[in-house]
PDB file of N, CA and C in Angstrom:
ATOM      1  N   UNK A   1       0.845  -1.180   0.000  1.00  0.00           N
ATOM      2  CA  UNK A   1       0.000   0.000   0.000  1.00  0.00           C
ATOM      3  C   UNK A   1       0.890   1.242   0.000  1.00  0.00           C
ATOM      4  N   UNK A   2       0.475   2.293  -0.648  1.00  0.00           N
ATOM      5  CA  UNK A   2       1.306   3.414  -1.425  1.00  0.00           C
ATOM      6  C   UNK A   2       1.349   4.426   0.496  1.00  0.00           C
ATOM      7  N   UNK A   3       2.413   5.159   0.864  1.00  0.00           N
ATOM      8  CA  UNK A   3       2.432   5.543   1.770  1.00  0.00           C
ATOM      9  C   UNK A   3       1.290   6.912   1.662  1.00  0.00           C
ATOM     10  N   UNK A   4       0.604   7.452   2.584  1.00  0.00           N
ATOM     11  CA  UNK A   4      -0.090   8.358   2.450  1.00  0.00           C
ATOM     12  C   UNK A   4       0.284   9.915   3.063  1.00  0.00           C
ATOM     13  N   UNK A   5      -0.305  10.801   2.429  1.00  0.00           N
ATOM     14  CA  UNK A   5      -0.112  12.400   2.926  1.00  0.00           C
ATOM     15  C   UNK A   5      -1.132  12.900   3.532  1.00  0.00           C
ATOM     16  N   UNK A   6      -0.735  13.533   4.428  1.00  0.00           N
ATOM     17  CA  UNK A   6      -1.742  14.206   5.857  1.00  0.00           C
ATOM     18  C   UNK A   6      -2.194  15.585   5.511  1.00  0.00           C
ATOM     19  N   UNK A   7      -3.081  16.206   4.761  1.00  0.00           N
ATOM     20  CA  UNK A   7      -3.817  17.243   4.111  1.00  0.00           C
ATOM     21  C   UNK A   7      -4.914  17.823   5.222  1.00  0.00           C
ATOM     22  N   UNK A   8      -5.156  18.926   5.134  1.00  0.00           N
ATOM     23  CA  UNK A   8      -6.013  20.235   5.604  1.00  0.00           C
ATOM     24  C   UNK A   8      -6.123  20.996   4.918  1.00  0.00           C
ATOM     25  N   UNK A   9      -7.368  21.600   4.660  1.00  0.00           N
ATOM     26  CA  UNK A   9      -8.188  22.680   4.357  1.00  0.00           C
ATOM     27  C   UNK A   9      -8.784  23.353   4.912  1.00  0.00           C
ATOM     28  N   UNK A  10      -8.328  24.548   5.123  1.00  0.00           N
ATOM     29  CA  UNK A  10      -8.422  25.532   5.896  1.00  0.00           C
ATOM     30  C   UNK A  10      -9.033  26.459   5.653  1.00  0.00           C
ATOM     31  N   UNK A  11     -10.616  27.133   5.874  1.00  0.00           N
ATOM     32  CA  UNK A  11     -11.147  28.396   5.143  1.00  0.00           C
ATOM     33  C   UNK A  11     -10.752  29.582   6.568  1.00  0.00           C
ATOM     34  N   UNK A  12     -10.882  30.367   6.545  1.00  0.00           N
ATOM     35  CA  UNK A  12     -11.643  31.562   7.873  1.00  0.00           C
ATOM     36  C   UNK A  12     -13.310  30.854   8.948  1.00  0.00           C
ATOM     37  N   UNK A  13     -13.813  30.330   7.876  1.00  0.00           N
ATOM     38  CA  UNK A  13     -14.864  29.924   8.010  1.00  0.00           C
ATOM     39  C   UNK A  13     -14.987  28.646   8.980  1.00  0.00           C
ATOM     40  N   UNK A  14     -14.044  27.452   8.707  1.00  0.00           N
ATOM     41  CA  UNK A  14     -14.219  26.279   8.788  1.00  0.00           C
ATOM     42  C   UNK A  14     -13.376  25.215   8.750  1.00  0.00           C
ATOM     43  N   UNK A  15     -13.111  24.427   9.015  1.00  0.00           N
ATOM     44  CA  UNK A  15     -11.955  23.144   8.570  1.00  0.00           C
ATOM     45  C   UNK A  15     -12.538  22.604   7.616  1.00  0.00           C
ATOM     46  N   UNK A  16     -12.614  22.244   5.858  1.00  0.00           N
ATOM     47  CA  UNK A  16     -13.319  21.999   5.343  1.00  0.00           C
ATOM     48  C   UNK A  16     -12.763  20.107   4.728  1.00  0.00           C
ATOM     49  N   UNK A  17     -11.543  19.775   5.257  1.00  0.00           N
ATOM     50  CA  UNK A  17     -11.042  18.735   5.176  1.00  0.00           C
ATOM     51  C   UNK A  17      -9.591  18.606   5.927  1.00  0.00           C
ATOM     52  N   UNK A  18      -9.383  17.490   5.976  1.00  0.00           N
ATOM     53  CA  UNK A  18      -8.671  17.049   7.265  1.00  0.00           C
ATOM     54  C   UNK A  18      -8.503  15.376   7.085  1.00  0.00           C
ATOM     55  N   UNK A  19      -7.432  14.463   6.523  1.00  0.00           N
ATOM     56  CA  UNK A  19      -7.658  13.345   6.431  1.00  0.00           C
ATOM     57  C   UNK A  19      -5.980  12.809   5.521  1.00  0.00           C
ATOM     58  N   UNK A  20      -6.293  11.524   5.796  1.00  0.00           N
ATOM     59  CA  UNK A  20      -4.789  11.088   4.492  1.00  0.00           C
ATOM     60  C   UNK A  20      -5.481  10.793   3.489  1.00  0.00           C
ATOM     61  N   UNK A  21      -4.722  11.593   2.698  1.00  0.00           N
ATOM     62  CA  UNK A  21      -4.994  11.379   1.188  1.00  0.00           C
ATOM     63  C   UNK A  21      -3.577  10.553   0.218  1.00  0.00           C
ATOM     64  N   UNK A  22      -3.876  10.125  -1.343  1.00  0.00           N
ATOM     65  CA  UNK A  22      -3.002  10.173  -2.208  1.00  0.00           C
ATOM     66  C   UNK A  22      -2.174  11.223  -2.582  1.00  0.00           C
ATOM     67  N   UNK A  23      -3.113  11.904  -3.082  1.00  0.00           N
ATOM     68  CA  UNK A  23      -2.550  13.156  -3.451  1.00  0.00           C
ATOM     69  C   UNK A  23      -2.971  14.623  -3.694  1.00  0.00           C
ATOM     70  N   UNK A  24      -2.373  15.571  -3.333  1.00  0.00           N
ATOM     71  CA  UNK A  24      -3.535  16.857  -3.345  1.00  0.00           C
ATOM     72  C   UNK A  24      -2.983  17.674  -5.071  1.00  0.00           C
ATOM     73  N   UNK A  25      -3.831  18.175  -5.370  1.00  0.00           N
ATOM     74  CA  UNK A  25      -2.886  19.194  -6.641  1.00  0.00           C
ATOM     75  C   UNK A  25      -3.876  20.469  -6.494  1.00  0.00           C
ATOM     76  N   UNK A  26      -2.929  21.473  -6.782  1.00  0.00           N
ATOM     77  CA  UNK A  26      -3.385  22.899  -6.769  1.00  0.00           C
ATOM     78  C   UNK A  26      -2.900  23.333  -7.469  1.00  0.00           C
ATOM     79  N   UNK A  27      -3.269  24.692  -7.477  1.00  0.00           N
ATOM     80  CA  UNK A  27      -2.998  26.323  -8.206  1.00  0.00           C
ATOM     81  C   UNK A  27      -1.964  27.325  -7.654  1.00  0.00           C
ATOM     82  N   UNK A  28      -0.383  26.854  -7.552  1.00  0.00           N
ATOM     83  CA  UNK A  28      -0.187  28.339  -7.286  1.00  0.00           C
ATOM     84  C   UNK A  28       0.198  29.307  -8.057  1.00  0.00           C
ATOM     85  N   UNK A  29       0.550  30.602  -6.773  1.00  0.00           N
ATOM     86  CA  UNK A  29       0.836  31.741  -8.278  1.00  0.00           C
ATOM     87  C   UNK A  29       1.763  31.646  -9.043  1.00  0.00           C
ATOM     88  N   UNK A  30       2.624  30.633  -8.937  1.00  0.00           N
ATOM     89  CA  UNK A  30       3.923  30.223 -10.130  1.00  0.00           C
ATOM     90  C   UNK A  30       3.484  28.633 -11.070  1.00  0.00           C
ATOM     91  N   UNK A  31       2.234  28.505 -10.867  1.00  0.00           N
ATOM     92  CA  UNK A  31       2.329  27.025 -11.595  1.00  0.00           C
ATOM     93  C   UNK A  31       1.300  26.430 -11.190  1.00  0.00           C
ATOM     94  N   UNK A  32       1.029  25.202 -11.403  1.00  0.00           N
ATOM     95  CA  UNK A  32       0.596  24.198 -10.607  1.00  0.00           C
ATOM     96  C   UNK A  32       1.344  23.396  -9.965  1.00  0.00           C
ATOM     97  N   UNK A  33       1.113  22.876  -8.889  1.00  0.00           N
ATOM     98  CA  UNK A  33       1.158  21.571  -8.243  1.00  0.00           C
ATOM     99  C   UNK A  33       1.021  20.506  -7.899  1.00  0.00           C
ATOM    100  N   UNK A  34       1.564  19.182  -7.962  1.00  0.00           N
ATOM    101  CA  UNK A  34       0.751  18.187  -7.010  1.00  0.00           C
ATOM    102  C   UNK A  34       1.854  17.723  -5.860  1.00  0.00           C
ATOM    103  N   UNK A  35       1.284  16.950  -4.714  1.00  0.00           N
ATOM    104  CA  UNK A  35       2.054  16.834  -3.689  1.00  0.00           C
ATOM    105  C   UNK A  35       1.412  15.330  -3.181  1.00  0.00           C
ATOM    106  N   UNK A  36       2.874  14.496  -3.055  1.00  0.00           N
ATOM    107  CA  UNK A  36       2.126  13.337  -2.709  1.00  0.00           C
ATOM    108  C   UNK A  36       3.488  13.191  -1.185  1.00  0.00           C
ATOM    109  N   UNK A  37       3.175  12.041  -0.506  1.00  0.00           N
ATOM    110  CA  UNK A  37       4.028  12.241   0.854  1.00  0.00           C
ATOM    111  C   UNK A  37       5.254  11.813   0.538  1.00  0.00           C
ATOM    112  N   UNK A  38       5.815  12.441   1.130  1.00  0.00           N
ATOM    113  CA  UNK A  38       7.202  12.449   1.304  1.00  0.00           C
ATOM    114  C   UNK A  38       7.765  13.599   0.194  1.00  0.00           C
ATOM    115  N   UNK A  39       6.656  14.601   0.104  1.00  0.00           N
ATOM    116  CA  UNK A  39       7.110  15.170  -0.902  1.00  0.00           C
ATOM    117  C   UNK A  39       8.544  16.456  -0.435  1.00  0.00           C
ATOM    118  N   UNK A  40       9.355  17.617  -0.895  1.00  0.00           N
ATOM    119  CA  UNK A  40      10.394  18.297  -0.043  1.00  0.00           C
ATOM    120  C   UNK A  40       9.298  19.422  -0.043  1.00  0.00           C
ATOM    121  N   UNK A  41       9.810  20.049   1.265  1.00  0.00           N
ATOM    122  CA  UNK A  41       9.035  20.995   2.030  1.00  0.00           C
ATOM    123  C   UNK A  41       9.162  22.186   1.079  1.00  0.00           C
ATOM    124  N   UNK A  42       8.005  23.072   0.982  1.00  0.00           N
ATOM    125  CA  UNK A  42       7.893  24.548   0.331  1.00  0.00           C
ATOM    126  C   UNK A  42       6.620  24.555   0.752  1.00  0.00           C
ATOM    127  N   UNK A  43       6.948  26.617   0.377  1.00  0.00           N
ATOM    128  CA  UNK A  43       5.596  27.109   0.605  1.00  0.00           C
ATOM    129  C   UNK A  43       5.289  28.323  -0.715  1.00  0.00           C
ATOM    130  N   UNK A  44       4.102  27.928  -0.900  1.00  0.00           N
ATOM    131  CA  UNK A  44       3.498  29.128  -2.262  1.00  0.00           C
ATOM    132  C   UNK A  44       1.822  29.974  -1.873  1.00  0.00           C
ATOM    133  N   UNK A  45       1.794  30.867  -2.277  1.00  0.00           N
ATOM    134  CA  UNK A  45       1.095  31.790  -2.361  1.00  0.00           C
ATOM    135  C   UNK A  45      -0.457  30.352  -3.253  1.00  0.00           C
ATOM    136  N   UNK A  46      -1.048  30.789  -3.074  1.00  0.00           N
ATOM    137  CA  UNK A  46      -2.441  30.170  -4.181  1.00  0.00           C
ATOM    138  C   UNK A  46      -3.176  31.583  -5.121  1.00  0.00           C
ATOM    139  N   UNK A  47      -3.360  31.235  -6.019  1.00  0.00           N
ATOM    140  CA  UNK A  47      -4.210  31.884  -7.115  1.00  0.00           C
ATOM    141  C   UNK A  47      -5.591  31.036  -7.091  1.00  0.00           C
ATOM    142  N   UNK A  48      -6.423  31.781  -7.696  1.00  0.00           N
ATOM    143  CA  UNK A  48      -8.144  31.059  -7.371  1.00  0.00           C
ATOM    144  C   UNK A  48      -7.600  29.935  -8.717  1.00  0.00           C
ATOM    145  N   UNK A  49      -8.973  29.023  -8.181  1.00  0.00           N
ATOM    146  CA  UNK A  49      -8.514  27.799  -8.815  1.00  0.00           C
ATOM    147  C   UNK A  49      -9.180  26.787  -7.918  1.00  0.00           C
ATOM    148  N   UNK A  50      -8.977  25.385  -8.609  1.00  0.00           N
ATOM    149  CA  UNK A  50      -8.966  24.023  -8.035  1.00  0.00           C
ATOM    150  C   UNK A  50      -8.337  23.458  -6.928  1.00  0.00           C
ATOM    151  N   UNK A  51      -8.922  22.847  -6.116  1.00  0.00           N
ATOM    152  CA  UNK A  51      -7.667  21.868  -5.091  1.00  0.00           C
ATOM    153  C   UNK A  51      -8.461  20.372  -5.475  1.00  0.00           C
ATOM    154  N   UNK A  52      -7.831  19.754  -6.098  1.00  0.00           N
ATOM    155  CA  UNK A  52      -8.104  18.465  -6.568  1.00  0.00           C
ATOM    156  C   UNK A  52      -7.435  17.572  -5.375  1.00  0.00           C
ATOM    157  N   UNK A  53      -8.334  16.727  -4.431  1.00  0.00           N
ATOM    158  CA  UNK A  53      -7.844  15.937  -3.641  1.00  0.00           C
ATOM    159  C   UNK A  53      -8.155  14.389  -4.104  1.00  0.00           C
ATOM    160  N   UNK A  54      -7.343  13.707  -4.085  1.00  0.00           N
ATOM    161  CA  UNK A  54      -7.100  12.444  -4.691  1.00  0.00           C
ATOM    162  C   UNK A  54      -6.946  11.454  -3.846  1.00  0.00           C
ATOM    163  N   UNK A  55      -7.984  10.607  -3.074  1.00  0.00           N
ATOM    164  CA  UNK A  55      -7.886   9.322  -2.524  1.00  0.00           C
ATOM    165  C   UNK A  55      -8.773   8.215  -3.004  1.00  0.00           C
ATOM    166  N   UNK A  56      -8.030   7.304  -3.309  1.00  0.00           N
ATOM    167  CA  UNK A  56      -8.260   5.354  -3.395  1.00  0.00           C
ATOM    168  C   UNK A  56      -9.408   5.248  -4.238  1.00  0.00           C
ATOM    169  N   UNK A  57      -8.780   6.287  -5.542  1.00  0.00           N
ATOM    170  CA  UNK A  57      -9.511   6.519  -6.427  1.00  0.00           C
ATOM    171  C   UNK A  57     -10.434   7.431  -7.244  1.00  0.00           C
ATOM    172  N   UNK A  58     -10.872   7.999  -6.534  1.00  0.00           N
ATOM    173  CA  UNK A  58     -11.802   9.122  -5.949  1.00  0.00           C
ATOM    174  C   UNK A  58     -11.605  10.270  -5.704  1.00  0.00           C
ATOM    175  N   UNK A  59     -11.774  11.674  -6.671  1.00  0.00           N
ATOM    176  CA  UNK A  59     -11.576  12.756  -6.271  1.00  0.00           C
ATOM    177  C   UNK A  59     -12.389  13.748  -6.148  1.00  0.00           C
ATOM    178  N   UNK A  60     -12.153  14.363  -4.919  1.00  0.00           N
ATOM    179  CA  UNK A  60     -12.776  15.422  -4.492  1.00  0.00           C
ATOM    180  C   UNK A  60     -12.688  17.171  -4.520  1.00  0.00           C
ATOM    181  N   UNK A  61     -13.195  17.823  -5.293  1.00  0.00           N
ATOM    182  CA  UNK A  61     -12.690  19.203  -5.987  1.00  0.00           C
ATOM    183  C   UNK A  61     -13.045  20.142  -4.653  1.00  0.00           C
ATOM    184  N   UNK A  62     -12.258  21.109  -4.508  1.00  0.00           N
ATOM    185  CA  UNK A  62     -12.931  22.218  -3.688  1.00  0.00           C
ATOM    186  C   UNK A  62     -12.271  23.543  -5.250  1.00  0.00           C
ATOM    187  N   UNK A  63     -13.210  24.496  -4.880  1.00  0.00           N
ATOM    188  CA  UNK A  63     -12.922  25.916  -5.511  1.00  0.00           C
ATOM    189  C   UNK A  63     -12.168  26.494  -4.115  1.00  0.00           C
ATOM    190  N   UNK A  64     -11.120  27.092  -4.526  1.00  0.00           N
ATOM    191  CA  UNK A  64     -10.126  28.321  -3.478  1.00  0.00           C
ATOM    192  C   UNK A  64      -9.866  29.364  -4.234  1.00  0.00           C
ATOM    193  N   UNK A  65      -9.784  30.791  -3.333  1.00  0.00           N
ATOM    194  CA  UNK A  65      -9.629  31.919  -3.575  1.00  0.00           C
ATOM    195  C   UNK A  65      -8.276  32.428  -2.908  1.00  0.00           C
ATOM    196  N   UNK A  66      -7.496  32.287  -3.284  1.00  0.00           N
ATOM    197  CA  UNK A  66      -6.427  33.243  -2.200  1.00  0.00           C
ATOM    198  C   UNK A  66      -5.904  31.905  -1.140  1.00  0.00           C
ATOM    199  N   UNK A  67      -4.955  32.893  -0.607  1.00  0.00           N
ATOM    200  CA  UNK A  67      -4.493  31.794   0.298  1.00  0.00           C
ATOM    201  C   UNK A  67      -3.029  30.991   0.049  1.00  0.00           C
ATOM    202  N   UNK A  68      -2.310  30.636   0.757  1.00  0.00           N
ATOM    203  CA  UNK A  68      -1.543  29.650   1.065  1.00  0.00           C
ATOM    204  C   UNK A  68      -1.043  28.211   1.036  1.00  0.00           C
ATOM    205  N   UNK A  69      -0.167  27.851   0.374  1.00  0.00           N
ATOM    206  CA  UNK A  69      -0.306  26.525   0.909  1.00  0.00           C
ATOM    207  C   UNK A  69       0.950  25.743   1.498  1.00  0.00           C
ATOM    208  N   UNK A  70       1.302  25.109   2.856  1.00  0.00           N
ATOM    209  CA  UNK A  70       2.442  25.114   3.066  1.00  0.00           C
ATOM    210  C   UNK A  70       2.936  23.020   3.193  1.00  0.00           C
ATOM    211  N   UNK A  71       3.776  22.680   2.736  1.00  0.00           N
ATOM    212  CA  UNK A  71       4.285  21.350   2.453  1.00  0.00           C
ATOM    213  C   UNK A  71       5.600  21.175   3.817  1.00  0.00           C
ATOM    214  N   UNK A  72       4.579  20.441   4.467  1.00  0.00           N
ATOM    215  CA  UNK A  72       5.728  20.365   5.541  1.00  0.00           C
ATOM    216  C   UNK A  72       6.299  18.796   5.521  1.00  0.00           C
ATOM    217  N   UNK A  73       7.315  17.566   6.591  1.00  0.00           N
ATOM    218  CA  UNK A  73       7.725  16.845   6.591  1.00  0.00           C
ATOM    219  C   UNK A  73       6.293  16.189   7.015  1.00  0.00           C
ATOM    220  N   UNK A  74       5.111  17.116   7.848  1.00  0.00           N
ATOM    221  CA  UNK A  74       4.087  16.126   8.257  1.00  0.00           C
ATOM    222  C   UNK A  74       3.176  15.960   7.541  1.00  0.00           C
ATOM    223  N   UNK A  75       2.906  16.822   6.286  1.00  0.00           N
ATOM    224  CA  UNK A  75       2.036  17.034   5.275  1.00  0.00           C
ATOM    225  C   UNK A  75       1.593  17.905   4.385  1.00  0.00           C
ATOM    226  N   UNK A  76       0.572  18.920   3.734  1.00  0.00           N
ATOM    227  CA  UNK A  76       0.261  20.117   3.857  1.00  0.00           C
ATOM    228  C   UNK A  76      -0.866  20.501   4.323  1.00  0.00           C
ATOM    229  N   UNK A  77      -0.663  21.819   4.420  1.00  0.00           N
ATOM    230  CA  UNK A  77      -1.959  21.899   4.729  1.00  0.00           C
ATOM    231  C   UNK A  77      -2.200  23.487   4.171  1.00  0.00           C
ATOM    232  N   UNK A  78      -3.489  23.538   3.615  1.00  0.00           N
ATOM    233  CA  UNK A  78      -4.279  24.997   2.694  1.00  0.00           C
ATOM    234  C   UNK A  78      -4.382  25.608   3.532  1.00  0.00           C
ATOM    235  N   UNK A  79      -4.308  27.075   3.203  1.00  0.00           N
ATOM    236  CA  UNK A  79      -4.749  27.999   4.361  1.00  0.00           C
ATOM    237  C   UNK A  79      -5.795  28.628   3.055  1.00  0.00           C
ATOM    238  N   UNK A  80      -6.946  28.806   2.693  1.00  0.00           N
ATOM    239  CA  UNK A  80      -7.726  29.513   1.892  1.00  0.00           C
ATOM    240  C   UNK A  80      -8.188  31.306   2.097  1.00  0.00           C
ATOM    241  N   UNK A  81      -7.878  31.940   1.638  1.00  0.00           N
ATOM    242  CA  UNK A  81      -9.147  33.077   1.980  1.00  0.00           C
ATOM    243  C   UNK A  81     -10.463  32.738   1.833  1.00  0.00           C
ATOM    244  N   UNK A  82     -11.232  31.885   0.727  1.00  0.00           N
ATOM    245  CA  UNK A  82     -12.092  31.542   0.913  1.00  0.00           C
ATOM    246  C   UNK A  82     -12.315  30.260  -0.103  1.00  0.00           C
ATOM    247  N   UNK A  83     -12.686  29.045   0.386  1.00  0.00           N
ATOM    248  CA  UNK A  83     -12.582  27.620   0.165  1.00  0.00           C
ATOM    249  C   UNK A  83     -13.892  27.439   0.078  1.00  0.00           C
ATOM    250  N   UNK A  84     -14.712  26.507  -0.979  1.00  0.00           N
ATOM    251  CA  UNK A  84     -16.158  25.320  -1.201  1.00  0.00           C
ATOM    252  C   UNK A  84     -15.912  24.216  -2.025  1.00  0.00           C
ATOM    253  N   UNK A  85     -16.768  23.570  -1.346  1.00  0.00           N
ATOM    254  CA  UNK A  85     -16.426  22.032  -1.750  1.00  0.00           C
ATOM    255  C   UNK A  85     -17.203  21.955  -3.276  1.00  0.00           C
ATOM    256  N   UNK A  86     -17.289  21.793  -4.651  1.00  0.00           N
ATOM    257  CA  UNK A  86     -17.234  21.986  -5.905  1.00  0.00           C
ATOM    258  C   UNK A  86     -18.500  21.043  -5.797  1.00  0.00           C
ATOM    259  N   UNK A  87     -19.290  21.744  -6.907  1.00  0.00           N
ATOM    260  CA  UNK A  87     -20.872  21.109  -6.739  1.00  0.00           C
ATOM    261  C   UNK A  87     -20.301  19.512  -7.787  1.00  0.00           C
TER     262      UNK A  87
END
C-alpha cells in the first residue's frame, strides 16, 4: 500500500477537510502543483482555482480563492481566503 499524505483545508470559516490522502494538486501563483508524501518541504502563495484531492480513487474538488499553501515533513496543509467544496 502506497504511503499516504496528511492534508487540511483551511477556510476563515471552517476546517473543510482534514484526512490522508493520495494526493492533493493545486494552483499556485507560479504554476501548478501536485504533492504526494514524502514530498520536499515549500511554501506558495495560491491563485483562485482548483484543489483536486485524490484518494483510493476518488476525487474530491474544492474551488479556493487566495491563500496559502504550506508542504511540511508532516504534510500540507491549505490555508484559503475563501474555500467550497465543488458542486
Amino acid at each position: 500500500m502506497a504511503e499516504k499524505l496528511h492534508f487540511s483545508l483551511v477556510s476563515p470559516e471552517r476546517e473543510l477537510f482534514s484526512g490522508s490522502v493520495d494526493q492533493v494538486d493545486a494552483e499556485g501563483t507560479e504554476g501548478g502543483f501536485g504533492v504526494l508524501a514524502g514530498h520536499a518541504p515549500f511554501m506558495t502563495a495560491l491563485k483562485e482555482g482548483s484543489v483536486r484531492v485524490h484518494n483510493d480513487g476518488n476525487v474530491k474538488v474544492y474551488e479556493v480563492r487566495g491563500g496559502f499553501a504550506d508542504v511540511t515533513p508532516d504534510g500540507l496543509t491549505i490555508l484559503a481566503e475563501h474555500a467550497v467544496e465543488a458542486a
